[in-house]
N, C-alpha and C. Protein backbone atom coordinates (compact mmCIF):
# COMPACT_ATOMS: atom_id res chain seq x y z
N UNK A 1 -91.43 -152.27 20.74
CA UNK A 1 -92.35 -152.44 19.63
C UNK A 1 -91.59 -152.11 18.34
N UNK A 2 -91.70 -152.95 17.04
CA UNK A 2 -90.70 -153.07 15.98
C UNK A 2 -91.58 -151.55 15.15
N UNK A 3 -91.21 -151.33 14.46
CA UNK A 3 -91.52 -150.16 13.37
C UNK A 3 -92.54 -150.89 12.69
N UNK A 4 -92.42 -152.16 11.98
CA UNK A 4 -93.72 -152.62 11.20
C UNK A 4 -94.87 -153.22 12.27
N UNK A 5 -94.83 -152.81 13.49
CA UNK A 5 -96.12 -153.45 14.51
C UNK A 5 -96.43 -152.04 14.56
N UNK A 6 -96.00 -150.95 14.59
CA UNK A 6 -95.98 -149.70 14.98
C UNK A 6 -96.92 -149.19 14.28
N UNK A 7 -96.42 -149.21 12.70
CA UNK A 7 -97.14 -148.90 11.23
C UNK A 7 -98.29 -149.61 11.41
N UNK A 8 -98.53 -151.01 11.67
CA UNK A 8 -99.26 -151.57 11.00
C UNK A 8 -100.66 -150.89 12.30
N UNK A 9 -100.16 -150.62 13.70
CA UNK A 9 -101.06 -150.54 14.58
C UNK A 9 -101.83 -148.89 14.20
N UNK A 10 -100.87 -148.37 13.70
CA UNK A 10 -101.02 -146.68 13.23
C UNK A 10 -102.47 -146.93 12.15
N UNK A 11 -101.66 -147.38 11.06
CA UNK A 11 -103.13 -147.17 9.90
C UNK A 11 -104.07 -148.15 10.05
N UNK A 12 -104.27 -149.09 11.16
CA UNK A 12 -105.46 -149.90 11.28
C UNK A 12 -106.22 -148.88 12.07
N UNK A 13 -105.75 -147.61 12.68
CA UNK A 13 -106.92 -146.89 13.40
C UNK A 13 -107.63 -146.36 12.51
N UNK A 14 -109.20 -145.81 13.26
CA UNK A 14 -110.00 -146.00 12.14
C UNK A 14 -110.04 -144.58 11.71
N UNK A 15 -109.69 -143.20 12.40
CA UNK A 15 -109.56 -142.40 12.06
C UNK A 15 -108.69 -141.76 10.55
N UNK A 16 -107.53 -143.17 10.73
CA UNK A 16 -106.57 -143.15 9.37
C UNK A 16 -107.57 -143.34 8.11
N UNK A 17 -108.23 -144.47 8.55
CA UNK A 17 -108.74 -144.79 7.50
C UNK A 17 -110.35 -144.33 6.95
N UNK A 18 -110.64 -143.46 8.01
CA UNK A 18 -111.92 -142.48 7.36
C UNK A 18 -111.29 -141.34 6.88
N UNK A 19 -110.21 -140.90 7.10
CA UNK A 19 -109.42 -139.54 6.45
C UNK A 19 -109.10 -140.28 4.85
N UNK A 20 -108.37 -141.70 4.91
CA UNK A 20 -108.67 -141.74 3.35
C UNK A 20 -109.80 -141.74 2.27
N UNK A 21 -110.72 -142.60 2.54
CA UNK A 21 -111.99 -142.50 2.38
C UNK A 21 -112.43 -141.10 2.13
N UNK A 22 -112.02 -140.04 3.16
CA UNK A 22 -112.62 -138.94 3.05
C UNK A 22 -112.04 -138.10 1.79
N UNK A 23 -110.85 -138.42 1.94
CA UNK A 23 -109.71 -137.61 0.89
C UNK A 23 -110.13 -137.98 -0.92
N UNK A 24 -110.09 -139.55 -1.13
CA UNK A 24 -110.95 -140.35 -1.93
C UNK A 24 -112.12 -139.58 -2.61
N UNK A 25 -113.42 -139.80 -1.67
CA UNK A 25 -114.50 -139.46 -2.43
C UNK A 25 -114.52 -137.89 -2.34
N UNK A 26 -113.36 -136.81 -1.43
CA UNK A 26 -113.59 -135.54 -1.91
C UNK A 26 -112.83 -135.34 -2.71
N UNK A 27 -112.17 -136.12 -3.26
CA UNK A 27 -111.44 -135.58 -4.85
C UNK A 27 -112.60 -135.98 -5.90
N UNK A 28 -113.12 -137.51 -5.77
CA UNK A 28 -114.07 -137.84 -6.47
C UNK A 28 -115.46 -136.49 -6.53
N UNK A 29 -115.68 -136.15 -5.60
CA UNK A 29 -117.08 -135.24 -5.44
C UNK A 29 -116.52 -134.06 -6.17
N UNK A 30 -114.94 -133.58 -6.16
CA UNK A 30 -114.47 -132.47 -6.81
C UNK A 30 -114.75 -132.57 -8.03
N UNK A 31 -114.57 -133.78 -8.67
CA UNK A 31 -114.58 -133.80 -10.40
C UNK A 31 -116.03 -133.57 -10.57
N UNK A 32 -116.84 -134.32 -9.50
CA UNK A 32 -118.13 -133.80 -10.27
C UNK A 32 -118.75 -132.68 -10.21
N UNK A 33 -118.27 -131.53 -9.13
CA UNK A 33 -118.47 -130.27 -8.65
C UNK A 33 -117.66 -129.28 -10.07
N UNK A 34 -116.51 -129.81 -9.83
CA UNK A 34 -116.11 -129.10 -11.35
C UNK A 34 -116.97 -129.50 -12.67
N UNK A 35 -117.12 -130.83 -12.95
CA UNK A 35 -118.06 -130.57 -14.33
C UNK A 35 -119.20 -129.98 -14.92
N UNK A 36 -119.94 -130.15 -13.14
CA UNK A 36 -121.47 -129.15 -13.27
C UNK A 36 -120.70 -127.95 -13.54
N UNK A 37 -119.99 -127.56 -12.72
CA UNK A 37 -119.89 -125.89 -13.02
C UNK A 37 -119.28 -125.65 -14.09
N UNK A 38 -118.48 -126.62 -14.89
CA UNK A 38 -117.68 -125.96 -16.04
C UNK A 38 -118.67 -126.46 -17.33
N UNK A 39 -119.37 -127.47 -17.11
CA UNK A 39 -120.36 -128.20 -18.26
C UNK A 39 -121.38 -127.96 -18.69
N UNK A 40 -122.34 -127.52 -16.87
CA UNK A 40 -123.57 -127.41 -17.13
C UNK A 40 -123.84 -125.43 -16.69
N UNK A 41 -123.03 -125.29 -15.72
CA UNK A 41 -123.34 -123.67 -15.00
C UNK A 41 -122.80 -123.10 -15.98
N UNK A 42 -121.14 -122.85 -16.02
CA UNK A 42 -121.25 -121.74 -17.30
C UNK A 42 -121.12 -121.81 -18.58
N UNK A 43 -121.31 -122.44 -19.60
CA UNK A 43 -122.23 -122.58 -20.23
C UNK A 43 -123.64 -121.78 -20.74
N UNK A 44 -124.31 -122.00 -19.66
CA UNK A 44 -125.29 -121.07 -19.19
C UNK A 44 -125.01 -118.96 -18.50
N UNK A 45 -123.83 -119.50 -18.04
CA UNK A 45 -123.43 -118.39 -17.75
C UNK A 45 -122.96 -117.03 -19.17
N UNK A 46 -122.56 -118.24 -19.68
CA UNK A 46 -121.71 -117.18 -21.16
C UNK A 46 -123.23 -117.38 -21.87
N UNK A 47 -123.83 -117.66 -22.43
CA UNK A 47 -125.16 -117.36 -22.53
C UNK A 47 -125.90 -116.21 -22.27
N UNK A 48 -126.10 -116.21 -21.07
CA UNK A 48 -126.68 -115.13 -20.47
C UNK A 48 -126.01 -113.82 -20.42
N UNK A 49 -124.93 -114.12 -20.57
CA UNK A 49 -123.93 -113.28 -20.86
C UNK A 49 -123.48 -112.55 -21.96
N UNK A 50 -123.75 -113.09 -23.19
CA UNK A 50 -123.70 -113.01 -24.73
C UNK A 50 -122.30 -113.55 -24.91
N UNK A 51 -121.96 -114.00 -24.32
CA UNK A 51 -120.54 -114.54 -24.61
C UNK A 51 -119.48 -114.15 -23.71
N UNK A 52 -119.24 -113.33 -23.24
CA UNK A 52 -118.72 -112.07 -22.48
C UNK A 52 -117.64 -113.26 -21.97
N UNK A 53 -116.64 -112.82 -21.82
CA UNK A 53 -114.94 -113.79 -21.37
C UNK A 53 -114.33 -112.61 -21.01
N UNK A 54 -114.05 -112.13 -19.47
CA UNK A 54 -113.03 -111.60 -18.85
C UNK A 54 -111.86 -112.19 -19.25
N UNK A 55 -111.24 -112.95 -19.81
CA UNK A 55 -109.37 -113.55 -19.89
C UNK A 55 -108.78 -112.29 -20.45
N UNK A 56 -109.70 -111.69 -21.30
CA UNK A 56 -108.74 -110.49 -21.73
C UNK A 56 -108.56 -109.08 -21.18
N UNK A 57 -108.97 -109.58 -19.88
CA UNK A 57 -109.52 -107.88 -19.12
C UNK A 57 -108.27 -107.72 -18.32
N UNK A 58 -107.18 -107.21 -18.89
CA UNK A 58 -105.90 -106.62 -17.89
C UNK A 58 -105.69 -105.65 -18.11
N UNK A 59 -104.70 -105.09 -17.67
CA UNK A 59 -103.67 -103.55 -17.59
C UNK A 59 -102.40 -103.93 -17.94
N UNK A 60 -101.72 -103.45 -18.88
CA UNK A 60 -100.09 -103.13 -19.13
C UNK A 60 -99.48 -102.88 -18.37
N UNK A 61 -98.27 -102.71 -17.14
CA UNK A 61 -98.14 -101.80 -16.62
C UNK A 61 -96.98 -101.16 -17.36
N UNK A 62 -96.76 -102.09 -18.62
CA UNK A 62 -95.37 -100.60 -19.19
C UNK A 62 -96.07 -99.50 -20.01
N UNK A 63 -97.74 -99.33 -20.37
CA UNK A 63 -98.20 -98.13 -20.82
C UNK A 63 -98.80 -98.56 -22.42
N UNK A 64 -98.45 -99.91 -22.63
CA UNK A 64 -98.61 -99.98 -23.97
C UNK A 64 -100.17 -100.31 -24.09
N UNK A 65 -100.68 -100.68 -25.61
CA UNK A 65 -101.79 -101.87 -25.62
C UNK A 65 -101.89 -102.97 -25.85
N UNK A 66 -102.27 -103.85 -25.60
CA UNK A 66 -102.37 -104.79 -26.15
C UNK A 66 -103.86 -105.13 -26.25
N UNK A 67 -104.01 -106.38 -27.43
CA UNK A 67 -105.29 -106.36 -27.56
C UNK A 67 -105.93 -107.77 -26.96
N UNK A 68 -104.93 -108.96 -26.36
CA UNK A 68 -104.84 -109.83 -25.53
C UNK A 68 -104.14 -109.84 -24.37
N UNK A 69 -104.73 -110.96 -23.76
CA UNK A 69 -103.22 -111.03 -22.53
C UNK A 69 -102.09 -111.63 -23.43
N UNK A 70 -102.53 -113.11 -24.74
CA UNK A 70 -101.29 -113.51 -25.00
C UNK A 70 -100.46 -112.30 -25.60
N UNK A 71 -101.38 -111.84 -26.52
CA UNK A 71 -100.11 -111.10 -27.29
C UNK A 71 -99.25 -110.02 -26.00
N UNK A 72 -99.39 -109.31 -25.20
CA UNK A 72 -99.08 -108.74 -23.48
C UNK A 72 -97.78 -109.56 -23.57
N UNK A 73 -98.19 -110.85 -23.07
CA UNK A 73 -97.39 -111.86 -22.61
C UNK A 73 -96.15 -112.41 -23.69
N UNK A 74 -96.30 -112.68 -24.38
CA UNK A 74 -95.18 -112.81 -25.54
C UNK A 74 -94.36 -111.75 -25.72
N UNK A 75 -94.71 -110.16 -25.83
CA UNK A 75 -93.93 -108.76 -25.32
C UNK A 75 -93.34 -108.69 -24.21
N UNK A 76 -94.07 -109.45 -23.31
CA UNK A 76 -92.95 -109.75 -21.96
C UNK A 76 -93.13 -108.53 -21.26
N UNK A 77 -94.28 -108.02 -21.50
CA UNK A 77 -94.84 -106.96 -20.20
C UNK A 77 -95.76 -107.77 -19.15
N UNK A 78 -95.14 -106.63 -18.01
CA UNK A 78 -95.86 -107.37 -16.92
C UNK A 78 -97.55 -106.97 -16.91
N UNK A 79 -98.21 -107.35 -16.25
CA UNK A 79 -100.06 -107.09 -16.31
C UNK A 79 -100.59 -107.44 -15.37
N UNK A 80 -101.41 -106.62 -14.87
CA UNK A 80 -102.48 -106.94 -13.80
C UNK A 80 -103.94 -107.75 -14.39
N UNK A 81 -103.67 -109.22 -14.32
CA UNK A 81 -105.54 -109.61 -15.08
C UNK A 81 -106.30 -109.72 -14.52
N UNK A 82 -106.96 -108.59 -14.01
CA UNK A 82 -108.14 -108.59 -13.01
C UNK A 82 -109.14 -109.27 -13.90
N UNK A 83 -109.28 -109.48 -15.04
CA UNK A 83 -110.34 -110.39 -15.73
C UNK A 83 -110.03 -112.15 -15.08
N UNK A 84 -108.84 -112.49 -15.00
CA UNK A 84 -108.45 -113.84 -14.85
C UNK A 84 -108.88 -113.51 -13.06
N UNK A 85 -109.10 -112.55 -12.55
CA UNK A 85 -109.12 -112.86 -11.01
C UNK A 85 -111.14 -113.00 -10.98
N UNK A 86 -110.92 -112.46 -12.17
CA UNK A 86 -112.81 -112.06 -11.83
C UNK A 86 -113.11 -113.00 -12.40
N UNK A 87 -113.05 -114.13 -12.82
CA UNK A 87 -113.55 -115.51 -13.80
C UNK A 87 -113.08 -116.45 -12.93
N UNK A 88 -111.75 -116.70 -11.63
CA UNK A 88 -111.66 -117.38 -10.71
C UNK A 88 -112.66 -116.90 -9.65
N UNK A 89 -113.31 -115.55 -8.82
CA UNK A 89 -114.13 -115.49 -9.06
C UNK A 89 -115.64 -116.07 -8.97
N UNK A 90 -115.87 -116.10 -10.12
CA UNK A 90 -117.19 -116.66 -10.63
C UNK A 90 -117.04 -117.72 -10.22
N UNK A 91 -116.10 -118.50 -11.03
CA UNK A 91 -115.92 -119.85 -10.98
C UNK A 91 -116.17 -120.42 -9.41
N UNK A 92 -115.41 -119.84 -8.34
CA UNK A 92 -115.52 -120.34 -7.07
C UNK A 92 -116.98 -119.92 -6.56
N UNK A 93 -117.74 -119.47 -7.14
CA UNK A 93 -119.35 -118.83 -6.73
C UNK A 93 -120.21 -119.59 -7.37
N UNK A 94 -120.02 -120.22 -8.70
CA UNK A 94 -120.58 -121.28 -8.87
C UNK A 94 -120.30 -122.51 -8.35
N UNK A 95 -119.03 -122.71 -8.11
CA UNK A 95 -118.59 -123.71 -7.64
C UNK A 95 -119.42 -123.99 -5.87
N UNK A 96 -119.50 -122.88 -5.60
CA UNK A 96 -120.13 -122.76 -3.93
C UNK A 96 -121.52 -122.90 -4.27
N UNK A 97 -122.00 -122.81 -5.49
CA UNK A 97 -123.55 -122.72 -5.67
C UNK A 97 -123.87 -124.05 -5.99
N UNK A 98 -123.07 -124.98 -6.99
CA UNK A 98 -123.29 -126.32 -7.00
C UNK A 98 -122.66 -127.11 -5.80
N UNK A 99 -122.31 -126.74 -5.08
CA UNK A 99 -122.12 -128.00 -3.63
C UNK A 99 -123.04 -127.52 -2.68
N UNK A 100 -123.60 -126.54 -2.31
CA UNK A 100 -124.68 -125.96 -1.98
C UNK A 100 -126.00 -127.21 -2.26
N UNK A 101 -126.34 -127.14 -3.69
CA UNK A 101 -127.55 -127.78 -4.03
C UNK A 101 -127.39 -129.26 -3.78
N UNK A 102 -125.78 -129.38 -4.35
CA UNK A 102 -125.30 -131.26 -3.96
C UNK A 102 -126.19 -131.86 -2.81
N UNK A 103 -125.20 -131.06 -1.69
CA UNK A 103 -125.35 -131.01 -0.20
C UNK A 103 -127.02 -130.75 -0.06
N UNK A 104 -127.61 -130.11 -0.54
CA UNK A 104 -129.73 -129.87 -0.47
C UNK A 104 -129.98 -131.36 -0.58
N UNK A 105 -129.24 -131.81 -2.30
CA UNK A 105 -130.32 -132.63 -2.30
C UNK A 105 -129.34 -133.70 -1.75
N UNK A 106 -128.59 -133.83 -1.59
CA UNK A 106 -128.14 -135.48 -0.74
C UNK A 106 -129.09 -135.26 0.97
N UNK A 107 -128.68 -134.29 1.19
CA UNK A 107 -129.40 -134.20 2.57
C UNK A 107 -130.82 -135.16 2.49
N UNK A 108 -131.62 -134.88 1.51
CA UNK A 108 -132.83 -135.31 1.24
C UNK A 108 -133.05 -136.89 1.25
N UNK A 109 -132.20 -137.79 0.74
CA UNK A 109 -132.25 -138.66 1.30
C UNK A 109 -131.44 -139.20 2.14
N UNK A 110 -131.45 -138.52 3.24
CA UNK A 110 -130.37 -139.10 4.67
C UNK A 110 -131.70 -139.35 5.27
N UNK A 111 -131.31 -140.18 6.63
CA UNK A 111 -132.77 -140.48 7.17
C UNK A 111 -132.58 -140.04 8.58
N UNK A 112 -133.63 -139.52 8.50
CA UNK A 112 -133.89 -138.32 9.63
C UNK A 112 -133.52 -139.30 10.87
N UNK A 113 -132.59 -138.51 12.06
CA UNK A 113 -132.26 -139.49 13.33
C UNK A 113 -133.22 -139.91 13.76
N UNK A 114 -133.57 -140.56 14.89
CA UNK A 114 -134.52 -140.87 15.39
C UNK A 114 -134.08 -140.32 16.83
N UNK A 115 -135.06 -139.40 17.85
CA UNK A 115 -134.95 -138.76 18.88
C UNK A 115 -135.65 -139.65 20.14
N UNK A 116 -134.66 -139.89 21.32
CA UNK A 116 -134.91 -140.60 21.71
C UNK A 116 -135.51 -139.79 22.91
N UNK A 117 -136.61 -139.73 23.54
CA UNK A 117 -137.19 -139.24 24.40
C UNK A 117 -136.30 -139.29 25.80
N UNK A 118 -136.21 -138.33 26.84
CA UNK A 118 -135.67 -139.22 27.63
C UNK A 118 -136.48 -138.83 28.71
N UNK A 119 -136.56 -139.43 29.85
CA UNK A 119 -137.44 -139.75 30.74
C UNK A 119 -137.39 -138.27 31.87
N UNK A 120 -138.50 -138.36 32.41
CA UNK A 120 -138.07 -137.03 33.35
C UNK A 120 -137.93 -138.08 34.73
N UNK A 121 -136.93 -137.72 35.19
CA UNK A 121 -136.47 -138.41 36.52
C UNK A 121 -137.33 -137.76 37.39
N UNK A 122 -137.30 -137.08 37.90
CA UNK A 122 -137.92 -135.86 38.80
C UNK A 122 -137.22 -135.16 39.71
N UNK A 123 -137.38 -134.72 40.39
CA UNK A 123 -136.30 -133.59 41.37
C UNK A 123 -135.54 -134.52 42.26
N UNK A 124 -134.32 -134.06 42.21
CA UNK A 124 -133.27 -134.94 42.75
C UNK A 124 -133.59 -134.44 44.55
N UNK A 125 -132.84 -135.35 45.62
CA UNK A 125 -133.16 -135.20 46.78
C UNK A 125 -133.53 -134.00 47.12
N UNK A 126 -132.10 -133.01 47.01
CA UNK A 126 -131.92 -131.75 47.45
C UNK A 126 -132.90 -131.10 46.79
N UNK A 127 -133.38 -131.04 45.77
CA UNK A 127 -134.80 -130.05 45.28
C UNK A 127 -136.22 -130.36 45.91
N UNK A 128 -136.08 -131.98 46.24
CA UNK A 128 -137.57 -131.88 46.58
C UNK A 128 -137.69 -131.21 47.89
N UNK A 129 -136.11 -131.38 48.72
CA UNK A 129 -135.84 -130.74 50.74
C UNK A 129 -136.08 -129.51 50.33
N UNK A 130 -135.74 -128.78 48.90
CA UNK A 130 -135.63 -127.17 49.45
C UNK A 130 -137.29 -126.86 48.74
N UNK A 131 -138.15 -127.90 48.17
CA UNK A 131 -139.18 -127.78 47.78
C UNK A 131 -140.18 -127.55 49.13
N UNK A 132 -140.04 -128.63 50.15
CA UNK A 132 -140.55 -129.15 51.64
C UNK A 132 -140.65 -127.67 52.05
N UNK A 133 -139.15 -126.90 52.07
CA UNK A 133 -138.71 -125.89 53.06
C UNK A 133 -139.75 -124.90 52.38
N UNK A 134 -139.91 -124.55 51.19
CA UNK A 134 -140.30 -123.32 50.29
C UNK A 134 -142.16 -123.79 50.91
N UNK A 135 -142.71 -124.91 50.75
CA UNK A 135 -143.71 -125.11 50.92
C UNK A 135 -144.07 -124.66 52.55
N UNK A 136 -143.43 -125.05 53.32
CA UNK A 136 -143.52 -124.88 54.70
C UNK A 136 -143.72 -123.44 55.53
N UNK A 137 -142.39 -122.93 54.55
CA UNK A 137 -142.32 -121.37 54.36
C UNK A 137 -143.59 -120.41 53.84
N UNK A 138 -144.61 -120.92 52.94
CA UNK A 138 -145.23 -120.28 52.37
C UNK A 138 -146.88 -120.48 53.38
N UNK A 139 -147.03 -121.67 54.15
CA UNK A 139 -148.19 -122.07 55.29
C UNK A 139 -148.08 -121.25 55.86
N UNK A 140 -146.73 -121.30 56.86
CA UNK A 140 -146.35 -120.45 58.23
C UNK A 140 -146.98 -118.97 58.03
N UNK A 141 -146.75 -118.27 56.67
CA UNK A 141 -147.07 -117.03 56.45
C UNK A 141 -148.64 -117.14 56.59
């Protein structure tokens, strides 16, 4: 088998080609997961917040102050920004809160399976013989 019958037999399976598809619309579903949360959630968040922005919430570790991370960073001290860890964070908690509701309401219009009843056969040979025996058993007494 040549390399291009090989290829061509590879990505005609369909698994190849629902992984792209899949890859596709979850980058696509990402942009819109990011805009709610960066457009419409916080937004609302710094709001409620009075404004409040962790970016500037670090530690020095050479002892000094600073009154930003940039100005920190241009001094060329190193820093712990637990503000930048606590705003990634949020961010991923809203981010889990809008695919959450996505996922609610797409669910809503999926259409419910349809359940297919299935039949009761009834007791296979051997249950109805040890049924006979149990019945027989229970006269005799």
């Amino acid at each position: 088998m040549s390399f291009v019958s090989e290829f061509k037999e590879f990505i005609s399976k369909g698994n190849v080609l629902d992984l792209a598809v899949g890859v596709i619309i979850g980058g696509a579903f990402g942009n819109i997961v990011k805009s709610l949360t960066d457009d419409v959630l916080m937004p609302i968040l710094t709001l409620l917040t009075g404004g409040l922005d962790f970016k500037d919430w670090f530690f020095a570790l050479d002892g000094s102050a600073y009154k930003t991370l940039e100005e920190a960073k241009k001094a060329g001290a190193a820093t712990i920004n637990y503000g930048l860890f606590l705003n990634a964070v949020i961010t991923f908690m809203l981010m889990a809160f809008a695919i959450f509701w996505l996922v609610k309401l797409a669910n809503r219009f999926k259409r419910p399976q349809e359940v297919i009843p299935v039949a009761d056969l009834g007791p296979t040979k051997d249950q109805q013989l040890l049924m006979e025996i149990r019945d027989a058993l229970r006269t005799r007494n």
